[in-house]
C-alpha atoms as a PDB file:
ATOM      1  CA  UNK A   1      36.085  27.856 -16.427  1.00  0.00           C
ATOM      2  CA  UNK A   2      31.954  27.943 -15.333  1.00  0.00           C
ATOM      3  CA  UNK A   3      31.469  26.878 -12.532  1.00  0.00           C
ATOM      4  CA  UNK A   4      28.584  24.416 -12.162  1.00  0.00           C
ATOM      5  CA  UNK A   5      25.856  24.769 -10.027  1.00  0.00           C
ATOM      6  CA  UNK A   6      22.697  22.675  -9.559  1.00  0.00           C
ATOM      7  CA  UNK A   7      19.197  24.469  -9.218  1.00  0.00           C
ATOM      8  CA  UNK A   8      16.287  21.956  -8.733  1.00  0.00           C
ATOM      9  CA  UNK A   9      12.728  22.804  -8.824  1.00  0.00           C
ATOM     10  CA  UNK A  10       9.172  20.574  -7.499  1.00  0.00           C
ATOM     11  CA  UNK A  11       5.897  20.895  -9.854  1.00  0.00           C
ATOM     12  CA  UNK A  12       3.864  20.212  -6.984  1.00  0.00           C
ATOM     13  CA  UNK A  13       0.674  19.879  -9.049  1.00  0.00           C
ATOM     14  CA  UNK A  14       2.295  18.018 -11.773  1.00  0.00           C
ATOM     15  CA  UNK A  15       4.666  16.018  -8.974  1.00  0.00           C
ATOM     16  CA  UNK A  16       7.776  16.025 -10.502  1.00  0.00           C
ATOM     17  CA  UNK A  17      11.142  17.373  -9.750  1.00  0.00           C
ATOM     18  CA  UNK A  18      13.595  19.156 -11.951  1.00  0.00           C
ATOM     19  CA  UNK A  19      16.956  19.584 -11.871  1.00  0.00           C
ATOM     20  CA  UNK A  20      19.458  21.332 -14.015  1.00  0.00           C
ATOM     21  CA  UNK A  21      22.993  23.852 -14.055  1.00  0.00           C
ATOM     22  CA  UNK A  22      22.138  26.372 -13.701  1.00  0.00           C
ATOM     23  CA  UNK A  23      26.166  27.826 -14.024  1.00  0.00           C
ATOM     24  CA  UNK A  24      25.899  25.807 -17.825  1.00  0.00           C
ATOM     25  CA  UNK A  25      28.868  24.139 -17.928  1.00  0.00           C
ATOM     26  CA  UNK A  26      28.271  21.753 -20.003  1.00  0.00           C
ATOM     27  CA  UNK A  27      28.987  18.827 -17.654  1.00  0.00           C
ATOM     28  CA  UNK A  28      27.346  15.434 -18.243  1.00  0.00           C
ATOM     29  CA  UNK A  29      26.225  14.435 -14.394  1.00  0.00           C
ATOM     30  CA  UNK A  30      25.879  11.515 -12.691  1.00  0.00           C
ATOM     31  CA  UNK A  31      22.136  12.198 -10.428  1.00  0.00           C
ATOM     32  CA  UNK A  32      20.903  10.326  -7.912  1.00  0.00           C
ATOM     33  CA  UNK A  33      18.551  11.255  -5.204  1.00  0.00           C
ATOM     34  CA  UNK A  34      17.078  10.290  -1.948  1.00  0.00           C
ATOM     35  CA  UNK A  35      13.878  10.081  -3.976  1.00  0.00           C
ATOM     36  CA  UNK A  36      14.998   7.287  -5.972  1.00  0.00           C
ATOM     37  CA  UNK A  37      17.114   4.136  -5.940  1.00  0.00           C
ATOM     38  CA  UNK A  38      17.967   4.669  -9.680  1.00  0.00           C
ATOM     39  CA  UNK A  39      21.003   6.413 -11.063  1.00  0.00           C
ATOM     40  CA  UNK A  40      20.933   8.887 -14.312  1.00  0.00           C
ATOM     41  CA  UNK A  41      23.509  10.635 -16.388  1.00  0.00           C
ATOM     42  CA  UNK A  42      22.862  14.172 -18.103  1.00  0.00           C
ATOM     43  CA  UNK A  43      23.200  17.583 -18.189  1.00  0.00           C
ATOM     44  CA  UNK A  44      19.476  17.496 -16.539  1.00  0.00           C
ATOM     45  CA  UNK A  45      17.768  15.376 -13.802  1.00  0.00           C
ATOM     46  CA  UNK A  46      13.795  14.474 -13.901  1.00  0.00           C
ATOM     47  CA  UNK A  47      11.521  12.400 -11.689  1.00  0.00           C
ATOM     48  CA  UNK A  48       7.925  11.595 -11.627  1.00  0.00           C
ATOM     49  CA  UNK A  49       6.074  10.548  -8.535  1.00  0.00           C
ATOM     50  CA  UNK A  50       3.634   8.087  -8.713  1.00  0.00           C
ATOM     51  CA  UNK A  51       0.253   8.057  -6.478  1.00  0.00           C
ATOM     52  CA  UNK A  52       0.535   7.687  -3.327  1.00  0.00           C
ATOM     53  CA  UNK A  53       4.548   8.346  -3.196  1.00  0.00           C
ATOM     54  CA  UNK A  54       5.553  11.529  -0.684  1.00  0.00           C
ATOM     55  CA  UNK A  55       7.933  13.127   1.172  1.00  0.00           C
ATOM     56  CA  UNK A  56       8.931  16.233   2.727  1.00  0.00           C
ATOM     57  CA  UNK A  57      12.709  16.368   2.136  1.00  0.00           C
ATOM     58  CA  UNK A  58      14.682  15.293  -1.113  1.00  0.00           C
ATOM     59  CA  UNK A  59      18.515  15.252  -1.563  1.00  0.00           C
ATOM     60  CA  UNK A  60      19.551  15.496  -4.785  1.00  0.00           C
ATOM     61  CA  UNK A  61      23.467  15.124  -5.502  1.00  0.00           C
ATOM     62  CA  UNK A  62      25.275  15.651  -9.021  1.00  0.00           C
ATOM     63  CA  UNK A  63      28.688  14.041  -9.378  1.00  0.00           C
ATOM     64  CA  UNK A  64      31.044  14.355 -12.507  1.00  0.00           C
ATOM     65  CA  UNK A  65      34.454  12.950 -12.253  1.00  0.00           C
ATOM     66  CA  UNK A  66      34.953  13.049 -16.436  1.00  0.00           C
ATOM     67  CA  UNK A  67      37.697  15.679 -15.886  1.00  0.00           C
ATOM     68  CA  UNK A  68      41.108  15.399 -14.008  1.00  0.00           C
ATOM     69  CA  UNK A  69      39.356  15.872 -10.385  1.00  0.00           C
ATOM     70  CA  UNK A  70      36.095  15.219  -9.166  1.00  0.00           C
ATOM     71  CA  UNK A  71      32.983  17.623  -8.771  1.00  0.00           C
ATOM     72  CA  UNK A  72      30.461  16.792  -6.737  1.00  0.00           C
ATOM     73  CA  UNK A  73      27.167  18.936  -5.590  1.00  0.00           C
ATOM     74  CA  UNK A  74      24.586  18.588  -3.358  1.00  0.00           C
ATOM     75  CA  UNK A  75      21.004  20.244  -3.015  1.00  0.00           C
ATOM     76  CA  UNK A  76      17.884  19.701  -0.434  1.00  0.00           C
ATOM     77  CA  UNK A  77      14.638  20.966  -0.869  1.00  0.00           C
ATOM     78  CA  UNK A  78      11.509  20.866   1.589  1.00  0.00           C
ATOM     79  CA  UNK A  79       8.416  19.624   0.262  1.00  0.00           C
ATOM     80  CA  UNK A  80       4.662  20.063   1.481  1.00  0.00           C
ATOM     81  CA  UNK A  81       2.884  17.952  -0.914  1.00  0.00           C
ATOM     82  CA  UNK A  82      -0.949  17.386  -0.973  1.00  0.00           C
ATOM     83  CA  UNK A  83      -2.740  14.467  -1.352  1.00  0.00           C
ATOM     84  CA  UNK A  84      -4.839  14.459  -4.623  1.00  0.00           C
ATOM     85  CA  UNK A  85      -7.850  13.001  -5.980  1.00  0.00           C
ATOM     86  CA  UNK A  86     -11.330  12.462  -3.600  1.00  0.00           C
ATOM     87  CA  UNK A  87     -10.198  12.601  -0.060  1.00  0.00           C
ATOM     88  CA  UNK A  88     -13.011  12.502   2.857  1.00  0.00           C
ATOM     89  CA  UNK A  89     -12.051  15.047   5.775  1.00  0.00           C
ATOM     90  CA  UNK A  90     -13.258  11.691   7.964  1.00  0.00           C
ATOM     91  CA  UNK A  91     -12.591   8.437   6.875  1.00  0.00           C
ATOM     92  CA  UNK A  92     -15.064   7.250   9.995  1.00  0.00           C
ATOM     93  CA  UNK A  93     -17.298   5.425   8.080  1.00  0.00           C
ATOM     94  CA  UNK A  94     -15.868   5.903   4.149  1.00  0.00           C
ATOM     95  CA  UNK A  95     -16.095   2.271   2.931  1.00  0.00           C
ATOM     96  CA  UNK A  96     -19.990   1.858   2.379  1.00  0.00           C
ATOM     97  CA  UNK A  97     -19.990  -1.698   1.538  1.00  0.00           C
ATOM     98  CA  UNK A  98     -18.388  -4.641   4.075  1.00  0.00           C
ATOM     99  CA  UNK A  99     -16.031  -7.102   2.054  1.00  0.00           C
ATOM    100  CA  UNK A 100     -18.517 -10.071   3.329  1.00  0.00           C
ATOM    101  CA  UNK A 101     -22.068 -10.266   3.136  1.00  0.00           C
ATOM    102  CA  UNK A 102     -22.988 -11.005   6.567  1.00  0.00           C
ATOM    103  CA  UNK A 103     -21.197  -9.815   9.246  1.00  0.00           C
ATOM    104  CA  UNK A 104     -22.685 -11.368  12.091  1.00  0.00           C
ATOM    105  CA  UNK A 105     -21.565 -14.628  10.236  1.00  0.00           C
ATOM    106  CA  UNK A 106     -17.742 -13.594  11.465  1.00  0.00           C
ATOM    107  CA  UNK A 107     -16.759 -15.221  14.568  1.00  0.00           C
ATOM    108  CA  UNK A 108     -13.575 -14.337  14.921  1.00  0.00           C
ATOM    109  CA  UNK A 109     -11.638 -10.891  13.950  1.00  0.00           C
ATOM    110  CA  UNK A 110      -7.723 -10.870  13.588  1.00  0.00           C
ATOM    111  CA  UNK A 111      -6.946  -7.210  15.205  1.00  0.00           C
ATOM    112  CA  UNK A 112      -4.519  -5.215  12.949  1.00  0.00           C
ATOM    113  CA  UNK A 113      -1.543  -4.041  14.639  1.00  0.00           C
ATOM    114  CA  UNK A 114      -0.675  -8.172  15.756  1.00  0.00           C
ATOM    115  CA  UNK A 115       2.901  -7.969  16.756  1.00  0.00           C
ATOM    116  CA  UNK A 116       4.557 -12.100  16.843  1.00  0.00           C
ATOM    117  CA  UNK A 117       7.580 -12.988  17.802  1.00  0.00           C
ATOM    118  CA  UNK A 118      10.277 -11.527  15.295  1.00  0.00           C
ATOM    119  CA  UNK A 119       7.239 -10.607  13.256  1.00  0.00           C
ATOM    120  CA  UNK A 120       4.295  -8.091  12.888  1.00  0.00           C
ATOM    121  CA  UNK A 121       1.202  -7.816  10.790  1.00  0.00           C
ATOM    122  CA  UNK A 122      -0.937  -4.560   9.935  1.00  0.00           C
ATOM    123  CA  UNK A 123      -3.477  -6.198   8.642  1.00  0.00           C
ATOM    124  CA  UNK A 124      -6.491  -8.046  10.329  1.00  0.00           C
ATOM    125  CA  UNK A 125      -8.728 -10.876   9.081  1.00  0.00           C
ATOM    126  CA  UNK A 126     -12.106 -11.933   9.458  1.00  0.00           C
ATOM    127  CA  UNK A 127     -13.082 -15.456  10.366  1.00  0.00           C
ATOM    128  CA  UNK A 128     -15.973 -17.515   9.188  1.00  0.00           C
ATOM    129  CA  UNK A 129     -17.347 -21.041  10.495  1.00  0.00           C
ATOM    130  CA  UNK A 130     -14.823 -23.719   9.058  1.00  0.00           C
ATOM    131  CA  UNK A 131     -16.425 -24.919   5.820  1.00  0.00           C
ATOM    132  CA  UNK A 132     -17.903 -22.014   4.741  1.00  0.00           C
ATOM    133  CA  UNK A 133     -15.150 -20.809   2.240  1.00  0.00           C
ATOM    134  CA  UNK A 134     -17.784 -20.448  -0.837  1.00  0.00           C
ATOM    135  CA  UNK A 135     -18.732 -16.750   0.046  1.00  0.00           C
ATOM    136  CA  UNK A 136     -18.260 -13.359  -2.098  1.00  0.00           C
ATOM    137  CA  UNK A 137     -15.815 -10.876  -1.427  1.00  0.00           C
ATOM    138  CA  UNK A 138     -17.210  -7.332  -2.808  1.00  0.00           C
ATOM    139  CA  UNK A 139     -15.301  -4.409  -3.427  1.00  0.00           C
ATOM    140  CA  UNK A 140     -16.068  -1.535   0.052  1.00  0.00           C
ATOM    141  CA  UNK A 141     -15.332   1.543  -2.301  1.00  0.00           C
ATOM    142  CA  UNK A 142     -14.282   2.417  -5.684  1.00  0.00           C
ATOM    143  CA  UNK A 143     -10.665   1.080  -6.186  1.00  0.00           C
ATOM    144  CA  UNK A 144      -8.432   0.710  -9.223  1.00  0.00           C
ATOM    145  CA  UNK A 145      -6.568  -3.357  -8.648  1.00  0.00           C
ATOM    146  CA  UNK A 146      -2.686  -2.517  -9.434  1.00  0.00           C
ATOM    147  CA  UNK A 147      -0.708  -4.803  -7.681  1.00  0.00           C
ATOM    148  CA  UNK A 148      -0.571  -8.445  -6.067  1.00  0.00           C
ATOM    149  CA  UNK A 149       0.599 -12.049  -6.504  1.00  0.00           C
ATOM    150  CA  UNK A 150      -0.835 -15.919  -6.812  1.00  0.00           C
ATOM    151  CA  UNK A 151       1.143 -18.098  -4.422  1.00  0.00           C
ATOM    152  CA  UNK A 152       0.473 -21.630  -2.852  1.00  0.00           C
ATOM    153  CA  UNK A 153      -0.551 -22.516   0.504  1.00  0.00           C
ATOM    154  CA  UNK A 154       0.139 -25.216   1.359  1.00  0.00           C
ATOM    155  CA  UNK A 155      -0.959 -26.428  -2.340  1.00  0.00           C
ATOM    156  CA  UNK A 156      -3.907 -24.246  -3.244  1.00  0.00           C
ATOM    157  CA  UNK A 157      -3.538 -21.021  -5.333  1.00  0.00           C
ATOM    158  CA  UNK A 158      -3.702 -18.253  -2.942  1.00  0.00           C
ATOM    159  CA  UNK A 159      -4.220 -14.695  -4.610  1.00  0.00           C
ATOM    160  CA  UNK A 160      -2.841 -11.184  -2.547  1.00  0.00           C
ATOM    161  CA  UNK A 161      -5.064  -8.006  -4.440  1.00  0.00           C
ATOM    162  CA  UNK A 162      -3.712  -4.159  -3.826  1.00  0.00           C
ATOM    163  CA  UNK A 163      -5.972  -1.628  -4.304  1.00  0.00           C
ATOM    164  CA  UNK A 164      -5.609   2.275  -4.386  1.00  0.00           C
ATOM    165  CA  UNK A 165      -8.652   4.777  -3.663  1.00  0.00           C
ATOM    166  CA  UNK A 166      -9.245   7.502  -5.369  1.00  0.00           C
ATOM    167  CA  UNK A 167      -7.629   9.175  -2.325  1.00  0.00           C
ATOM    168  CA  UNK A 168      -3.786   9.876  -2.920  1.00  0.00           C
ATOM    169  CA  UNK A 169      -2.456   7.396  -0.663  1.00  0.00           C
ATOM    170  CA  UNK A 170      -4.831   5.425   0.634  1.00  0.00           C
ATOM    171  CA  UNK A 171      -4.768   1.774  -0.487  1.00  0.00           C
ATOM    172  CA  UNK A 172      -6.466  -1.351   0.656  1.00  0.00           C
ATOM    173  CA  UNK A 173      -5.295  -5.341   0.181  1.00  0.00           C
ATOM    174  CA  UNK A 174      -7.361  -8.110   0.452  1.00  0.00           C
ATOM    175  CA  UNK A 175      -5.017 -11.533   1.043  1.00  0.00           C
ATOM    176  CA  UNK A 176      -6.505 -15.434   0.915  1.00  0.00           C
ATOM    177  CA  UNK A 177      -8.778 -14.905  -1.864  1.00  0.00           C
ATOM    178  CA  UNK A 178      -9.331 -18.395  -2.695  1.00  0.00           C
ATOM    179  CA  UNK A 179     -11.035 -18.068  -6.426  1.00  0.00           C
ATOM    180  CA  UNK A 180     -11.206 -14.484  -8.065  1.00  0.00           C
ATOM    181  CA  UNK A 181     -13.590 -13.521 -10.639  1.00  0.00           C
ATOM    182  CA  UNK A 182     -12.698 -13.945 -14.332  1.00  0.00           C
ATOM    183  CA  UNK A 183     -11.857 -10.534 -14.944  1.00  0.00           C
ATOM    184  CA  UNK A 184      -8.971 -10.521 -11.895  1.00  0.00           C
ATOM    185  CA  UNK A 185      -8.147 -13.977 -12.343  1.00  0.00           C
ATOM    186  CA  UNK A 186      -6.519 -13.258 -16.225  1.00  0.00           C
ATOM    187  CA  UNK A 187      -4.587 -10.383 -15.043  1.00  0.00           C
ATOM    188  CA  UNK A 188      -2.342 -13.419 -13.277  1.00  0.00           C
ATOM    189  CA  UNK A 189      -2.181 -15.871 -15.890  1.00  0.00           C
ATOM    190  CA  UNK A 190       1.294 -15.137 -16.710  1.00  0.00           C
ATOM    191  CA  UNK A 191       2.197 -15.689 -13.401  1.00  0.00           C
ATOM    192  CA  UNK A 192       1.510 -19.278 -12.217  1.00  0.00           C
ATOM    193  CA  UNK A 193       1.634 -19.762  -8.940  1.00  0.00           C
ATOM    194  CA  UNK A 194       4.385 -19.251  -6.360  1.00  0.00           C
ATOM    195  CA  UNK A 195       5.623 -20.022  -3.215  1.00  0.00           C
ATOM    196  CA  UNK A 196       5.900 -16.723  -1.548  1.00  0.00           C
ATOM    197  CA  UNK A 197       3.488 -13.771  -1.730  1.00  0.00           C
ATOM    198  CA  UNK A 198       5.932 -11.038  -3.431  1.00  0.00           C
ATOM    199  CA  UNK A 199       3.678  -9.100  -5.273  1.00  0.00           C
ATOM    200  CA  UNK A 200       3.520  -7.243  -8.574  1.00  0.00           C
ATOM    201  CA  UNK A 201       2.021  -4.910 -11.180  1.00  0.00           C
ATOM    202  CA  UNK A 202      -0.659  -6.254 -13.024  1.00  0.00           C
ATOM    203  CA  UNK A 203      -3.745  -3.960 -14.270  1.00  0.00           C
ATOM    204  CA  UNK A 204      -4.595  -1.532 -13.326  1.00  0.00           C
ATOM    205  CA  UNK A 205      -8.300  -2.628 -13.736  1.00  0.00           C
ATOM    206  CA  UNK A 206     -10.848  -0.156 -12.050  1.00  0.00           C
ATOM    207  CA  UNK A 207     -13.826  -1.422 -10.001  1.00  0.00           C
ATOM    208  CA  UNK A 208     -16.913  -0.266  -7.990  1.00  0.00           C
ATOM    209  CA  UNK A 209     -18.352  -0.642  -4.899  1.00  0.00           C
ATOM    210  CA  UNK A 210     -19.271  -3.537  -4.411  1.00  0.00           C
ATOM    211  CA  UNK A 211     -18.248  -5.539  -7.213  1.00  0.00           C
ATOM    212  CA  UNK A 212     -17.454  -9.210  -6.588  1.00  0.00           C
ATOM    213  CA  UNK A 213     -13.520  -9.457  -6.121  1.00  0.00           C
ATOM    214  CA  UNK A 214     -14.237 -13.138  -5.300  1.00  0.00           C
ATOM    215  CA  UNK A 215     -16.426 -16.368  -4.704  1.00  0.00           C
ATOM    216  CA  UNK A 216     -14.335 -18.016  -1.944  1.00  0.00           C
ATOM    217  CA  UNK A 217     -11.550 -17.882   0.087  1.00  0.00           C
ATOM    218  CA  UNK A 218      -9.391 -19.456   2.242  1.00  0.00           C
ATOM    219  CA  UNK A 219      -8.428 -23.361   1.691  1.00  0.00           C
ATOM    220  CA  UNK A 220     -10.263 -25.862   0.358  1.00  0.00           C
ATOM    221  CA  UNK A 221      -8.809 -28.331   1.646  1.00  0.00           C
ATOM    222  CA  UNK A 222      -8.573 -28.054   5.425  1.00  0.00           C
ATOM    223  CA  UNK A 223     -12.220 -25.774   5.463  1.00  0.00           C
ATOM    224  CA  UNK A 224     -10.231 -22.719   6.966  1.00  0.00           C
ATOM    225  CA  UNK A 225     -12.548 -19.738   5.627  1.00  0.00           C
ATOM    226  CA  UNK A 226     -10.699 -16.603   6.286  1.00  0.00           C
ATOM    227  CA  UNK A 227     -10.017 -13.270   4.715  1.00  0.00           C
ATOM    228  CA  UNK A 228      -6.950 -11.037   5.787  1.00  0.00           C
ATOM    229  CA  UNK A 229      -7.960  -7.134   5.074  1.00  0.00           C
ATOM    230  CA  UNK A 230      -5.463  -4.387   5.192  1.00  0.00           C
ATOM    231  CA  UNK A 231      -5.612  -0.294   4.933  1.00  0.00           C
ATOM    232  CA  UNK A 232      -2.555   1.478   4.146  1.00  0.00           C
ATOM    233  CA  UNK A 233      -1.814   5.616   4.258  1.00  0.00           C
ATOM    234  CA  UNK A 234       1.521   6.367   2.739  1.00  0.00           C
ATOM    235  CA  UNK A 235       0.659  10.019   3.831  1.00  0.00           C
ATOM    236  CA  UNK A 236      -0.393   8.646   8.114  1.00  0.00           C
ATOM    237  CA  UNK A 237      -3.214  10.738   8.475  1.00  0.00           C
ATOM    238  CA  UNK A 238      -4.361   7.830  10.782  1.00  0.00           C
ATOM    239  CA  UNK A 239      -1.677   6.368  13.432  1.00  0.00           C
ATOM    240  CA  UNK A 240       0.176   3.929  11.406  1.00  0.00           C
ATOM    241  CA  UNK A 241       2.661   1.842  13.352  1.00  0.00           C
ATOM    242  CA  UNK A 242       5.909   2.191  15.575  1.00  0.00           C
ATOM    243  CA  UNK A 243       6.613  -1.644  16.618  1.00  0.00           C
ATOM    244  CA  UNK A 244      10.110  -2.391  15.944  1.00  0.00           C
ATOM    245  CA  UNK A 245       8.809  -5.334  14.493  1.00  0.00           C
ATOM    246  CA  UNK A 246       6.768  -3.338  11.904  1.00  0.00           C
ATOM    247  CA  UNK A 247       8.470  -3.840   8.482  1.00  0.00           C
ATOM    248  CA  UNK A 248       8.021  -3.536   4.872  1.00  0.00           C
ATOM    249  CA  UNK A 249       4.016  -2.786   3.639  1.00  0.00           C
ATOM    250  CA  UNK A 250       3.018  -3.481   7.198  1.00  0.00           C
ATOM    251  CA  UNK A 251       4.922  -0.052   8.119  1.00  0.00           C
ATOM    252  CA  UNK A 252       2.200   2.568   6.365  1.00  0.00           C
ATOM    253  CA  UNK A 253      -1.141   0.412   7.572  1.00  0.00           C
ATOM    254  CA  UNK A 254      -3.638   1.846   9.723  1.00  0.00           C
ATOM    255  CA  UNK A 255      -6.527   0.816  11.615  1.00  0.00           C
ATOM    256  CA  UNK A 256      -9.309  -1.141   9.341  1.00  0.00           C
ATOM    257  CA  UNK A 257     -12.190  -0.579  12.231  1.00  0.00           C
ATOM    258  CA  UNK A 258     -12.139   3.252  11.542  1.00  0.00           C
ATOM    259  CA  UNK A 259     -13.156   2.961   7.810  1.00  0.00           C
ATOM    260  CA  UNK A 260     -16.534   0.863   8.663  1.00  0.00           C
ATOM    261  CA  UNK A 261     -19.412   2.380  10.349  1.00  0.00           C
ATOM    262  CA  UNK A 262     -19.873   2.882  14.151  1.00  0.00           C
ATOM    263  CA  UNK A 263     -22.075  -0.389  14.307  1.00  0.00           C
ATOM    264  CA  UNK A 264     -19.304  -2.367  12.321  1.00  0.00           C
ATOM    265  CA  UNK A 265     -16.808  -1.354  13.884  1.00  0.00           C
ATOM    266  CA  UNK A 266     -17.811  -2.435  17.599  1.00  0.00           C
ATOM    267  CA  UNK A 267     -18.801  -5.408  16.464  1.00  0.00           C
ATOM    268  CA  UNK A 268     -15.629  -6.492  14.631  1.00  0.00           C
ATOM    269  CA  UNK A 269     -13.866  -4.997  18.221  1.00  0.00           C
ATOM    270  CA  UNK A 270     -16.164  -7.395  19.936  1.00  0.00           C
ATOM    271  CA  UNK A 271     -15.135 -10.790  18.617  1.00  0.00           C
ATOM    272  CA  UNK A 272     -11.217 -10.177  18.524  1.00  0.00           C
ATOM    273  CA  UNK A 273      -9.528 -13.200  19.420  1.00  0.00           C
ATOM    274  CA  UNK A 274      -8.674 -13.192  23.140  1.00  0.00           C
ATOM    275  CA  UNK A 275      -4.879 -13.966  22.740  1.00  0.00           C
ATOM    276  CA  UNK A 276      -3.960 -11.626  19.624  1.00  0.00           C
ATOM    277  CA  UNK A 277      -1.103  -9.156  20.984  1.00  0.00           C
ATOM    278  CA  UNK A 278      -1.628  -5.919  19.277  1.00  0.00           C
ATOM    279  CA  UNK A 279      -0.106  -2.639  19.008  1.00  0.00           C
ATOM    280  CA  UNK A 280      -2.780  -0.389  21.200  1.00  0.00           C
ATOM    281  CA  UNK A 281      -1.828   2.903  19.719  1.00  0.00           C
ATOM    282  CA  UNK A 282      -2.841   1.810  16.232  1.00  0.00           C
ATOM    283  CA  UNK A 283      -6.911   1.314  17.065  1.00  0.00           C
ATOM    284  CA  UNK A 284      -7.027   3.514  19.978  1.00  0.00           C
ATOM    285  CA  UNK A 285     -10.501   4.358  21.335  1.00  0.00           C
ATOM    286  CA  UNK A 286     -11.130   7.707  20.010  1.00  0.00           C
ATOM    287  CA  UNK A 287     -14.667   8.117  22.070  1.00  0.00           C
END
């Protein structure tokens, strides 16, 4: 009888794994990976990573239990995968346009890094004078829109927008965007409005920098003009953080101040609010 034996290979340019018997027994396996949540069945085993998507260890186990006992095989392989696509050596100072058009406007900055009780948020936000929710939200690099949701709070249609750079995992979200353009807004219409912000896929639709995401934000209703901004780095190039209260998305964001120039960025530092708890690793001083 052959005995089977699993061989697996990683196209690092290409991103995709392989595996196969390499004894050729003819088995039909059941694969599954630490890689993936899925399950497959075959004499071969394939997966594709998407952008952003990395790691530096993947299990990969085989199991066939067709015959009168059980065979079952396990393989590991180390990784070093490289980010693709147009990655600065600095991201001080990469996102050449500011998502509002006057920053001095912004009275009050959200840090990211807040940590609440049994709750955390990466993200920050930027506050403007109650009122003023009529304002445009432009794009601060090129970005490709792939992800997000519509939901209602309390009443009004509230619209969460992912974004990924043209830097392997780096991604940006921009949450409380009141009334997006036409061109975002029809990517949701199958989707009416929901009560929770669980995103998903829609796009992908490519834009530039600055390009008008939106023309106001926040509610209507009460006059609370707000914007919550996010950076995420699957890859943590930039301290990303180690709360225990850190969960889901929130786990791969990193500080927002270090993509803006110098100027921005003390200025946004300058009008935190006083009483935001935040984690001090994640915007540490650098100088």
């Amino acid at each position: 009888m052959v005995e089977p034996r699993i061989v697996c290979d990683f196209d690092e340019p290409v991103r995709r794994l392989s595996c196969h018997d390499e004894g050729q027994s003819g088995r039909k396996f059941t694969w599954t990976s630490s890689a993936s949540s899925g399950t497959n069945f075959g004499e071969t085993y394939k997966i594709d990573f998407r952008w952003g998507e990395f790691l530096n260890e993947i299990s990969v186990q085989a199991e066939d239990c067709s015959g009168s006992e059980c065979v079952q095989l396990k393989t590991t392989l180390q990784l070093d995968m490289k980010p693709r696509g147009k990655c600065p050596a600095d991201f001080r100072g990469w996102f050449t346009t500011f998502p509002l058009p006057d920053l001095s406007n912004i009275y009050e900055v959200g840090p990211p890094g807040r940590i609440l009780v049994n709750d955390y948020k990466g993200h920050g936000y930027f506050r403007v004078p109650n009122g003023q929710n009529v304002v445009d939200v432009r794009m601060p690099i090129d970005a490709t829109l792939y992800g997000g949701s519509v939901y209602l709070e309390p009443d009004e249609p509230q619209y969460l927008l992912l974004y990924r750079t043209e830097c392997d995992g780096l991604s940006f979200r921009f949450d409380h965007v009141r009334e997006p353009v036409p061109a975002i807004a029809s990517l949701f219409t199958d989707n009416p409005p929901v009560g929770d912000s669980s995103t998903y896929d829609v796009g992908p639709l490519e834009m530039k920098e600055g390009d008008v995401v939106s023309t106001s934000i926040g509610t209507f209703a009460d006059g609370n003009a707000f914007l919550d901004f996010g950076v995420s780095d699957t890859l943590a190039r930039l301290p990303t953080p180690q709360h225990p209260n850190a969960h889901g998305m929130f786990l791969n964001d990193v500080c927002l101040y270090t993509f803006f120039n110098a100027e921005t960025e003390a200025y946004l530092r300058s009008i935190v609010h006083p009483n935001s708890l935040a984690e001090e690793a994640l915007c540490q001083r650098t100088g």
